[in-house]
PDB file of N, CA and C in Angstrom:
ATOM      1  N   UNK A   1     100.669 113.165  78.603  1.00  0.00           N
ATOM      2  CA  UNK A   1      99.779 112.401  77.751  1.00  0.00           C
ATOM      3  C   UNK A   1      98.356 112.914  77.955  1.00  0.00           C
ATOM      4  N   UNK A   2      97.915 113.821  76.886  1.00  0.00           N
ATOM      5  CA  UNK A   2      96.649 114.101  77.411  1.00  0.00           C
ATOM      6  C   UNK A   2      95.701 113.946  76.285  1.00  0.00           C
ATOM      7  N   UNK A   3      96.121 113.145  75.803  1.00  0.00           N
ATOM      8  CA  UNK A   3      95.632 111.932  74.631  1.00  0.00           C
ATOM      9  C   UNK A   3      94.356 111.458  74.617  1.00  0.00           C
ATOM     10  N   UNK A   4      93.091 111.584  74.288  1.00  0.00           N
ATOM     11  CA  UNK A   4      91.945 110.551  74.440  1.00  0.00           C
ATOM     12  C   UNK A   4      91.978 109.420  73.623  1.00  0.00           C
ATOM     13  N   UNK A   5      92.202 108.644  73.941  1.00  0.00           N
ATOM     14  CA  UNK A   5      91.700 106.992  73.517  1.00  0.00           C
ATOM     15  C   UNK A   5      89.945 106.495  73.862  1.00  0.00           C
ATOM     16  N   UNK A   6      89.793 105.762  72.478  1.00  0.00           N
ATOM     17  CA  UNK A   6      88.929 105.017  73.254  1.00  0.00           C
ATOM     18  C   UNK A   6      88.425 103.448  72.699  1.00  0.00           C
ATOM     19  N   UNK A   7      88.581 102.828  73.737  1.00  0.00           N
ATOM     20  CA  UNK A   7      88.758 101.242  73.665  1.00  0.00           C
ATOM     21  C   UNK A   7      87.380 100.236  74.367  1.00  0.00           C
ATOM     22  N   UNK A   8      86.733  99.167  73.140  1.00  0.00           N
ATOM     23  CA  UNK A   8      86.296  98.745  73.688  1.00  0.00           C
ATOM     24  C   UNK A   8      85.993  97.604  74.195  1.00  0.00           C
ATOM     25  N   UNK A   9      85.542  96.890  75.534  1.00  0.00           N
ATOM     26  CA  UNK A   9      85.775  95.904  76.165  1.00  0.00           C
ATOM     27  C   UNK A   9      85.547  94.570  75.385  1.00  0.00           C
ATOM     28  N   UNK A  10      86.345  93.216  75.250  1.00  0.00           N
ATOM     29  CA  UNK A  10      85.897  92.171  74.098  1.00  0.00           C
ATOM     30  C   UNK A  10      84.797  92.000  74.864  1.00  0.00           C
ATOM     31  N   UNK A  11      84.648  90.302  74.746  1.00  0.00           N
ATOM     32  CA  UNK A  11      83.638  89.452  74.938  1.00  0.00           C
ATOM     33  C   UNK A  11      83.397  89.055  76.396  1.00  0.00           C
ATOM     34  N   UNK A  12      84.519  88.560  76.595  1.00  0.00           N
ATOM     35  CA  UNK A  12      85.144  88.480  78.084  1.00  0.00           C
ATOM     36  C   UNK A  12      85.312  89.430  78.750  1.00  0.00           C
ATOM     37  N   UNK A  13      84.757  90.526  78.482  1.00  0.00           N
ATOM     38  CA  UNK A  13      85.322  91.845  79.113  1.00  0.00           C
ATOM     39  C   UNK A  13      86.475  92.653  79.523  1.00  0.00           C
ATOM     40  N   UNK A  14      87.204  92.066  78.798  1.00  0.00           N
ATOM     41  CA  UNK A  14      88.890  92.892  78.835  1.00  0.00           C
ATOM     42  C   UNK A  14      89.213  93.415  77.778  1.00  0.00           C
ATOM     43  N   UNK A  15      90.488  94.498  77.776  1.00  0.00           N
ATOM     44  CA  UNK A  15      90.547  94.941  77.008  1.00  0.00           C
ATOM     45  C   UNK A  15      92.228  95.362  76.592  1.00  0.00           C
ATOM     46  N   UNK A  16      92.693  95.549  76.041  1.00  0.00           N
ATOM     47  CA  UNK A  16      93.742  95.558  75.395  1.00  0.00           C
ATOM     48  C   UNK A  16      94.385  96.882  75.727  1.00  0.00           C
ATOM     49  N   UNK A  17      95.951  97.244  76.586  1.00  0.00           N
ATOM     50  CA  UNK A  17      96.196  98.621  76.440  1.00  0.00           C
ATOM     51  C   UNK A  17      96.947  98.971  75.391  1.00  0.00           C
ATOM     52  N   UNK A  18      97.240  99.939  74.961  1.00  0.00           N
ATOM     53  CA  UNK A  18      97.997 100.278  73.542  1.00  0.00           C
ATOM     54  C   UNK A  18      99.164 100.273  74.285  1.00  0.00           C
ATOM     55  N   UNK A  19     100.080  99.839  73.112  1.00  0.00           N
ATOM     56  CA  UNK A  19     101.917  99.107  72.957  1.00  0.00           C
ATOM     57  C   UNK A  19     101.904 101.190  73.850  1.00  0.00           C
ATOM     58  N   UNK A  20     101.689 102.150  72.710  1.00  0.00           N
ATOM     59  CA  UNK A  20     102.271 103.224  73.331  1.00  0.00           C
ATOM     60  C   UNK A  20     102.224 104.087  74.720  1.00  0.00           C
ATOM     61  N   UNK A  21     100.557 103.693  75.408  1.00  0.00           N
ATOM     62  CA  UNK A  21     100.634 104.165  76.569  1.00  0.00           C
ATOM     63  C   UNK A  21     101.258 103.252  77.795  1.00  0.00           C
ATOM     64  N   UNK A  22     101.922 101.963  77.145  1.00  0.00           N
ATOM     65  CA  UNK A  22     102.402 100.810  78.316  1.00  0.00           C
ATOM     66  C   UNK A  22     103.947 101.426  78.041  1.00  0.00           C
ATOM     67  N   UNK A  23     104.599 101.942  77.095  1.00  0.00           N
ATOM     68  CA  UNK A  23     105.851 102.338  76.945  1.00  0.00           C
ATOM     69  C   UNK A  23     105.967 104.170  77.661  1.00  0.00           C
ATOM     70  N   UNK A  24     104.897 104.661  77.622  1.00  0.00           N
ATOM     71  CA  UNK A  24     104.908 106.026  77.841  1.00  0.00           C
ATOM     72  C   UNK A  24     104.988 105.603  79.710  1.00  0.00           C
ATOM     73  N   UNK A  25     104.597 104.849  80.198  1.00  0.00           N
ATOM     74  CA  UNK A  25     103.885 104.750  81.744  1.00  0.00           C
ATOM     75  C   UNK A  25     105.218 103.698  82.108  1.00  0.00           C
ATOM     76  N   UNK A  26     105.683 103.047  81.287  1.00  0.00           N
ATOM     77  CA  UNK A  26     107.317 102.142  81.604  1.00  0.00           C
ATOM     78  C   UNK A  26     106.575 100.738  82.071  1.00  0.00           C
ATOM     79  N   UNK A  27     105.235 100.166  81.786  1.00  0.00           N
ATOM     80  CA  UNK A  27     104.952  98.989  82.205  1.00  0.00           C
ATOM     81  C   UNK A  27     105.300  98.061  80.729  1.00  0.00           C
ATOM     82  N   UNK A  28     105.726  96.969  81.748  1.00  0.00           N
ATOM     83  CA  UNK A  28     106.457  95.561  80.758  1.00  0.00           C
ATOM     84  C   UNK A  28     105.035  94.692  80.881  1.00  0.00           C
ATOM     85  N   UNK A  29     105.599  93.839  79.793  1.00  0.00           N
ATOM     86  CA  UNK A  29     104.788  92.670  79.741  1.00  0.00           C
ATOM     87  C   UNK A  29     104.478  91.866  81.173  1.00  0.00           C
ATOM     88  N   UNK A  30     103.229  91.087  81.562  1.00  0.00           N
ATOM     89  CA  UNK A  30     103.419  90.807  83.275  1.00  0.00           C
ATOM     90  C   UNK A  30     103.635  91.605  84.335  1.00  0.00           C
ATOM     91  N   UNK A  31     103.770  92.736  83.988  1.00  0.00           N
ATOM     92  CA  UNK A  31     103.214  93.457  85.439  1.00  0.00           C
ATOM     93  C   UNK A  31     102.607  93.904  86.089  1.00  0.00           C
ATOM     94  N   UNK A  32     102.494  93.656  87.768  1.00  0.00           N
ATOM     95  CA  UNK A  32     101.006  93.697  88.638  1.00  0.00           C
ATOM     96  C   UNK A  32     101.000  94.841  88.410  1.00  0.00           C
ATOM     97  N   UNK A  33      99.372  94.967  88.438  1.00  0.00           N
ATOM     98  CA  UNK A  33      98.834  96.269  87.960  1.00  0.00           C
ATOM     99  C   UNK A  33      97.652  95.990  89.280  1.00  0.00           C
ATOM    100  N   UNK A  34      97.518  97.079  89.889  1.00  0.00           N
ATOM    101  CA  UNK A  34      96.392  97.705  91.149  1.00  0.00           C
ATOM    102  C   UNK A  34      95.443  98.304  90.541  1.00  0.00           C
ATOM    103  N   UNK A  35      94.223  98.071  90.628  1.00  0.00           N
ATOM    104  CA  UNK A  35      93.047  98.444  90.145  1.00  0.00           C
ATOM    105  C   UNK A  35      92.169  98.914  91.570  1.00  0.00           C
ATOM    106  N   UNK A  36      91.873 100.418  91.221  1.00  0.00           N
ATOM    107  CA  UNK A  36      90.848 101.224  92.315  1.00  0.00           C
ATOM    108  C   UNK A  36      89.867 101.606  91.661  1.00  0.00           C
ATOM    109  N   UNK A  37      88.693 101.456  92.314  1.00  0.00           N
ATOM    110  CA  UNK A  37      87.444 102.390  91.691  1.00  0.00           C
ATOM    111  C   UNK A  37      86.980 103.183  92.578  1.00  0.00           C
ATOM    112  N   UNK A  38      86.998 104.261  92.501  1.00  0.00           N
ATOM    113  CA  UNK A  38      86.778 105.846  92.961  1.00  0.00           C
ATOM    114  C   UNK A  38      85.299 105.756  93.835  1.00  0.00           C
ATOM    115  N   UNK A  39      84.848 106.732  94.706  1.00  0.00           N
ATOM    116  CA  UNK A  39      83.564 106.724  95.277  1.00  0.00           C
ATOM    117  C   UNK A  39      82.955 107.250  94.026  1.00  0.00           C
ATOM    118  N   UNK A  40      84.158 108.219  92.994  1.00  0.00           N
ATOM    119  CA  UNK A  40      82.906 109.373  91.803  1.00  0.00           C
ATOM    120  C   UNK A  40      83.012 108.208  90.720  1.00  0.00           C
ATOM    121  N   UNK A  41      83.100 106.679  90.815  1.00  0.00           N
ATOM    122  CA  UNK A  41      83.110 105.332  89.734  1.00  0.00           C
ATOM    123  C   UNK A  41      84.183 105.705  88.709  1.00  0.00           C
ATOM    124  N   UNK A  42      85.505 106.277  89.493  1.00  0.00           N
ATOM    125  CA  UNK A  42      86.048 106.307  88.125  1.00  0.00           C
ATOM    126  C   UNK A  42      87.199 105.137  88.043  1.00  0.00           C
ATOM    127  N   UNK A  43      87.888 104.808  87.575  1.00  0.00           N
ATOM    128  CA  UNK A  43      88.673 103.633  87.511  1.00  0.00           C
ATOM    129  C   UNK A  43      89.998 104.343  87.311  1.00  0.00           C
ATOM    130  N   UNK A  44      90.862 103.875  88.931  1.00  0.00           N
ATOM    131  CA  UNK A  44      92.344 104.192  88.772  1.00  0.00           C
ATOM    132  C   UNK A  44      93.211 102.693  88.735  1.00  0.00           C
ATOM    133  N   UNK A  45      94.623 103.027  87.672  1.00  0.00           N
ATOM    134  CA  UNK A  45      95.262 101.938  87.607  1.00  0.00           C
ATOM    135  C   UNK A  45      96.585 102.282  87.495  1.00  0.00           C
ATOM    136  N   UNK A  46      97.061 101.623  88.070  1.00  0.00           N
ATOM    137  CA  UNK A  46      98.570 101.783  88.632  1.00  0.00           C
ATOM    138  C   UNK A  46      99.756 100.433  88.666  1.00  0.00           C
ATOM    139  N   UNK A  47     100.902 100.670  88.697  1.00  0.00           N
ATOM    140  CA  UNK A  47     101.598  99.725  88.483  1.00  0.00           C
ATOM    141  C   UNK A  47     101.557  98.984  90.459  1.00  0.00           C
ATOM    142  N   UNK A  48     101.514  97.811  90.957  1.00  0.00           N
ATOM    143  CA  UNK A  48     101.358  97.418  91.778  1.00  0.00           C
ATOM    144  C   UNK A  48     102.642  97.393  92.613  1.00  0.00           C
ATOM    145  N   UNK A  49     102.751  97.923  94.206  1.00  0.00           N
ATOM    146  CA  UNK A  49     103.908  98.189  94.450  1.00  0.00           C
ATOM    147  C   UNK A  49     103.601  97.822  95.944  1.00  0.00           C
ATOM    148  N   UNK A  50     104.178  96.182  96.075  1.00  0.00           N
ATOM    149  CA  UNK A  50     104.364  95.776  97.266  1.00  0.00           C
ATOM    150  C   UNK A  50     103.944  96.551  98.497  1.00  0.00           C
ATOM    151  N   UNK A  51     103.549  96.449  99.869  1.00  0.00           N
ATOM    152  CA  UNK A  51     103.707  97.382 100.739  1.00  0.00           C
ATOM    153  C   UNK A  51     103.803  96.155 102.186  1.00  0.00           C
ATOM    154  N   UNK A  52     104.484  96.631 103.231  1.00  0.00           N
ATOM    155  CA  UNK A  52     104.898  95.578 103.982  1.00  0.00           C
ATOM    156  C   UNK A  52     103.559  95.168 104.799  1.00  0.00           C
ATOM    157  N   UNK A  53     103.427  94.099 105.148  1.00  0.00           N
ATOM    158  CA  UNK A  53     102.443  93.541 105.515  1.00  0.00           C
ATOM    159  C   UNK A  53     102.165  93.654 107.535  1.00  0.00           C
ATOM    160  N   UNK A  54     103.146  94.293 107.866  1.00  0.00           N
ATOM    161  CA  UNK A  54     102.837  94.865 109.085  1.00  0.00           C
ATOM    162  C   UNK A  54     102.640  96.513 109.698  1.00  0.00           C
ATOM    163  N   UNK A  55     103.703  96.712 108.569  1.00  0.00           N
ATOM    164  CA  UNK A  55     103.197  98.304 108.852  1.00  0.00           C
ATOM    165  C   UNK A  55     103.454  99.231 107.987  1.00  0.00           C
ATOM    166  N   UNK A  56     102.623  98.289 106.333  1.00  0.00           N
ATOM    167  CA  UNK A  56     102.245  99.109 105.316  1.00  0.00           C
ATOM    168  C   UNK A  56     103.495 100.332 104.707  1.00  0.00           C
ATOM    169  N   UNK A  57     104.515 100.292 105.381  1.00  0.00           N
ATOM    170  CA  UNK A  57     105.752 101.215 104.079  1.00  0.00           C
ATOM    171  C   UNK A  57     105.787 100.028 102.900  1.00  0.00           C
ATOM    172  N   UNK A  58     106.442 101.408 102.126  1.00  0.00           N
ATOM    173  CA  UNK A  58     106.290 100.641 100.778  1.00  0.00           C
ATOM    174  C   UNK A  58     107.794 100.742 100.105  1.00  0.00           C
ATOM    175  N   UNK A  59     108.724 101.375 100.869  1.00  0.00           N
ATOM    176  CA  UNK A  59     110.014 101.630 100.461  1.00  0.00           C
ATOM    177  C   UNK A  59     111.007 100.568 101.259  1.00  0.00           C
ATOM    178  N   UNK A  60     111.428  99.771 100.333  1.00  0.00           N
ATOM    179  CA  UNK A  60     112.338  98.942 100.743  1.00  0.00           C
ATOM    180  C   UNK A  60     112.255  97.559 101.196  1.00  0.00           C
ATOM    181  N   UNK A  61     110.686  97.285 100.307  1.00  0.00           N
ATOM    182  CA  UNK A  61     109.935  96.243 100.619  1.00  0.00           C
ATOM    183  C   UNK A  61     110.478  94.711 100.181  1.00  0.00           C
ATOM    184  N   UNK A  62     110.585  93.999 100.528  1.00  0.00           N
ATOM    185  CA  UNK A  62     110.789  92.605 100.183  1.00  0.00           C
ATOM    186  C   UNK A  62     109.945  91.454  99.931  1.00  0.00           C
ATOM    187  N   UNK A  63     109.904  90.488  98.994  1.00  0.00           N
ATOM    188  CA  UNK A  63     109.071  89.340  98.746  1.00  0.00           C
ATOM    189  C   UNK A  63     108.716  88.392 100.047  1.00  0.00           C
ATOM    190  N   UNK A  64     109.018  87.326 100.956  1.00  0.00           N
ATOM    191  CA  UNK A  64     108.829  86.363 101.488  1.00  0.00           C
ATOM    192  C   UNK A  64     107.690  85.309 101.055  1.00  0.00           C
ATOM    193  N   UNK A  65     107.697  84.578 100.323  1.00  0.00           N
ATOM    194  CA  UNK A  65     106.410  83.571 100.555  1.00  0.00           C
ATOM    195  C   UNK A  65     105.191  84.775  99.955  1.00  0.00           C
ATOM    196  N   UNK A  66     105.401  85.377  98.963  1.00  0.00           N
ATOM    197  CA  UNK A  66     104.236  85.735  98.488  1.00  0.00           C
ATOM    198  C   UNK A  66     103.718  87.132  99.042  1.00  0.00           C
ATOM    199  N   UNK A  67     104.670  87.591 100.530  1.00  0.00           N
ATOM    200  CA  UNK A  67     104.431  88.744 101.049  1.00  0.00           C
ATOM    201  C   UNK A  67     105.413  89.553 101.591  1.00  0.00           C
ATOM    202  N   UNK A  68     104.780  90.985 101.084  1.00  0.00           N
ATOM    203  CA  UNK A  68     105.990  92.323 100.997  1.00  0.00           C
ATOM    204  C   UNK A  68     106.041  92.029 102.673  1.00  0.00           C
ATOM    205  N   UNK A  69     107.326  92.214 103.506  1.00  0.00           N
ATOM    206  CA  UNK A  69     107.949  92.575 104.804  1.00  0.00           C
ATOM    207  C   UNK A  69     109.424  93.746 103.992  1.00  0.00           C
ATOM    208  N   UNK A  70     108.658  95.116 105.219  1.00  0.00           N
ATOM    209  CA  UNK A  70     110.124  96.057 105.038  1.00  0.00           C
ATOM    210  C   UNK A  70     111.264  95.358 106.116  1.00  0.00           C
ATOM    211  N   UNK A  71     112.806  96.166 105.791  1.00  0.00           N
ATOM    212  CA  UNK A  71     113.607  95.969 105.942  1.00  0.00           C
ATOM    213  C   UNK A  71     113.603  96.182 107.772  1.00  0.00           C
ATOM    214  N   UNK A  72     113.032  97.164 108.264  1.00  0.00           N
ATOM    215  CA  UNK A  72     112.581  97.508 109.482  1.00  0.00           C
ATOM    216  C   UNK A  72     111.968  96.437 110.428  1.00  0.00           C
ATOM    217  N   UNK A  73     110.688  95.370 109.219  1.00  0.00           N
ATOM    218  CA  UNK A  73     110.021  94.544 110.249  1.00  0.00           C
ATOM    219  C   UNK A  73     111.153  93.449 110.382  1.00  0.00           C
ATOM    220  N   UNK A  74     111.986  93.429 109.424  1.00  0.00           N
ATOM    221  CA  UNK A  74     112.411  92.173 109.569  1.00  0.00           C
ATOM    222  C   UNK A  74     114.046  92.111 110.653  1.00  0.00           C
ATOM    223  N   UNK A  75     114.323  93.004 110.473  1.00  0.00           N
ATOM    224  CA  UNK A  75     115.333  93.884 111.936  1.00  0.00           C
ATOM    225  C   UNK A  75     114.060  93.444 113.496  1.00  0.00           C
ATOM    226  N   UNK A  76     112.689  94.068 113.153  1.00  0.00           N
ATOM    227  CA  UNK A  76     112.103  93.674 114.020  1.00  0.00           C
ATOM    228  C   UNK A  76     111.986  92.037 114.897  1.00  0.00           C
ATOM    229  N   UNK A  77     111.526  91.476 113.466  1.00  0.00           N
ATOM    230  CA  UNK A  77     111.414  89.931 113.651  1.00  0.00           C
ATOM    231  C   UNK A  77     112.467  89.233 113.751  1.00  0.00           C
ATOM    232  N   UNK A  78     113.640  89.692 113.494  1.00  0.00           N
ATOM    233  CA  UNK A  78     114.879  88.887 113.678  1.00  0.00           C
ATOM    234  C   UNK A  78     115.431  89.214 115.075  1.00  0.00           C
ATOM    235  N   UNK A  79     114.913  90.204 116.057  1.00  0.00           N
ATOM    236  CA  UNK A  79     114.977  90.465 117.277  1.00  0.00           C
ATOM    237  C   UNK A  79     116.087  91.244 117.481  1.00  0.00           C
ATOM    238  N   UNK A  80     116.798  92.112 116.326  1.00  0.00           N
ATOM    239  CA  UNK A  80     117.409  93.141 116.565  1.00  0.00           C
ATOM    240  C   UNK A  80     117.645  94.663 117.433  1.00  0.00           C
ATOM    241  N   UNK A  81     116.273  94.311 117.008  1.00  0.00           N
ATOM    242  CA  UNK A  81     115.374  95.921 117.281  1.00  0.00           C
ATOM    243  C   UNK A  81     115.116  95.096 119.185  1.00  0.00           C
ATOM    244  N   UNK A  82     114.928  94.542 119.347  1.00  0.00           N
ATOM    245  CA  UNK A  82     114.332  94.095 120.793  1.00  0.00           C
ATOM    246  C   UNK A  82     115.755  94.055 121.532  1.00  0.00           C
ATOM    247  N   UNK A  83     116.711  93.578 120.891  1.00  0.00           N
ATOM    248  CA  UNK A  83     118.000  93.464 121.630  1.00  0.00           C
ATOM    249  C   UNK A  83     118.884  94.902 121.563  1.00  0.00           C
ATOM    250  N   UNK A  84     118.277  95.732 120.917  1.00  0.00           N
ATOM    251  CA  UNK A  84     118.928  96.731 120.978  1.00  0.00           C
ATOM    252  C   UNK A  84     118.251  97.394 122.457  1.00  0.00           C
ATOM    253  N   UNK A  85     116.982  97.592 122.179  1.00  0.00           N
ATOM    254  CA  UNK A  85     116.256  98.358 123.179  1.00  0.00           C
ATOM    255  C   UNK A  85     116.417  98.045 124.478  1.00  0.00           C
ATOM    256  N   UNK A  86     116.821  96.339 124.886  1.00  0.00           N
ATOM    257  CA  UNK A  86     117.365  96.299 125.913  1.00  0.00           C
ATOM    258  C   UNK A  86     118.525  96.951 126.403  1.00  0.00           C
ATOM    259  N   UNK A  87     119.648  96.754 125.310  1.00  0.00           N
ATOM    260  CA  UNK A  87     121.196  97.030 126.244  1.00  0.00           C
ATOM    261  C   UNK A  87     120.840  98.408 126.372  1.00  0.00           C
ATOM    262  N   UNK A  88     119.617  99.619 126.012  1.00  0.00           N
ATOM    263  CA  UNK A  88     119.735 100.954 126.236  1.00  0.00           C
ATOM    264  C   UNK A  88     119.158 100.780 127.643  1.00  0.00           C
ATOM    265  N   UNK A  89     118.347 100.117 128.039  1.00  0.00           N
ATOM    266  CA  UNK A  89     117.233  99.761 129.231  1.00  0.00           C
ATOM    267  C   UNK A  89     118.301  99.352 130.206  1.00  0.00           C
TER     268      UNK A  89
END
């Protein structure tokens, strides 16, 4: 897509993305979208993709109460990982 658009902000300051670059990029209606602004002010946006809340992977992430935990912390927190390391000890 190396398309120039150009769109401008309403009243409220938002702005509308076109039906075709939300179908070209695979975003649905309602989805978190991550907003970065660059040190050079440029504005990156991306589809929003959980990341675990202890040690930040982002593959294999799960909801709880509003927050991503990977599959790893929760082996952790369920004391798997601690009971393993013993019977090697």
């Amino acid at each position: 897509m190396a398309e120039k658009m150009y769109k401008r902000l309403n009243k409220r300051g938002g702005m509308s993305i076109p039906a075709s670059v939300r179908r070209e990029m695979g975003w649905e209606p309602e989805d978190a979208m991550e907003l970065e602004v660059t040190q050079d002010n440029q504005l990156v946006m991306r589809q929003y993709q959980p990341r675990c809340i202890f040690c930040g992977e982002m593959d294999g992430v799960v909801t709880i109460s509003g927050k991503g935990i990977c599959r790893g912390c929760i082996a952790i927190a369920a004391g798997k990982e601690a009971s393993h390391e013993q019977s090697e000890g």
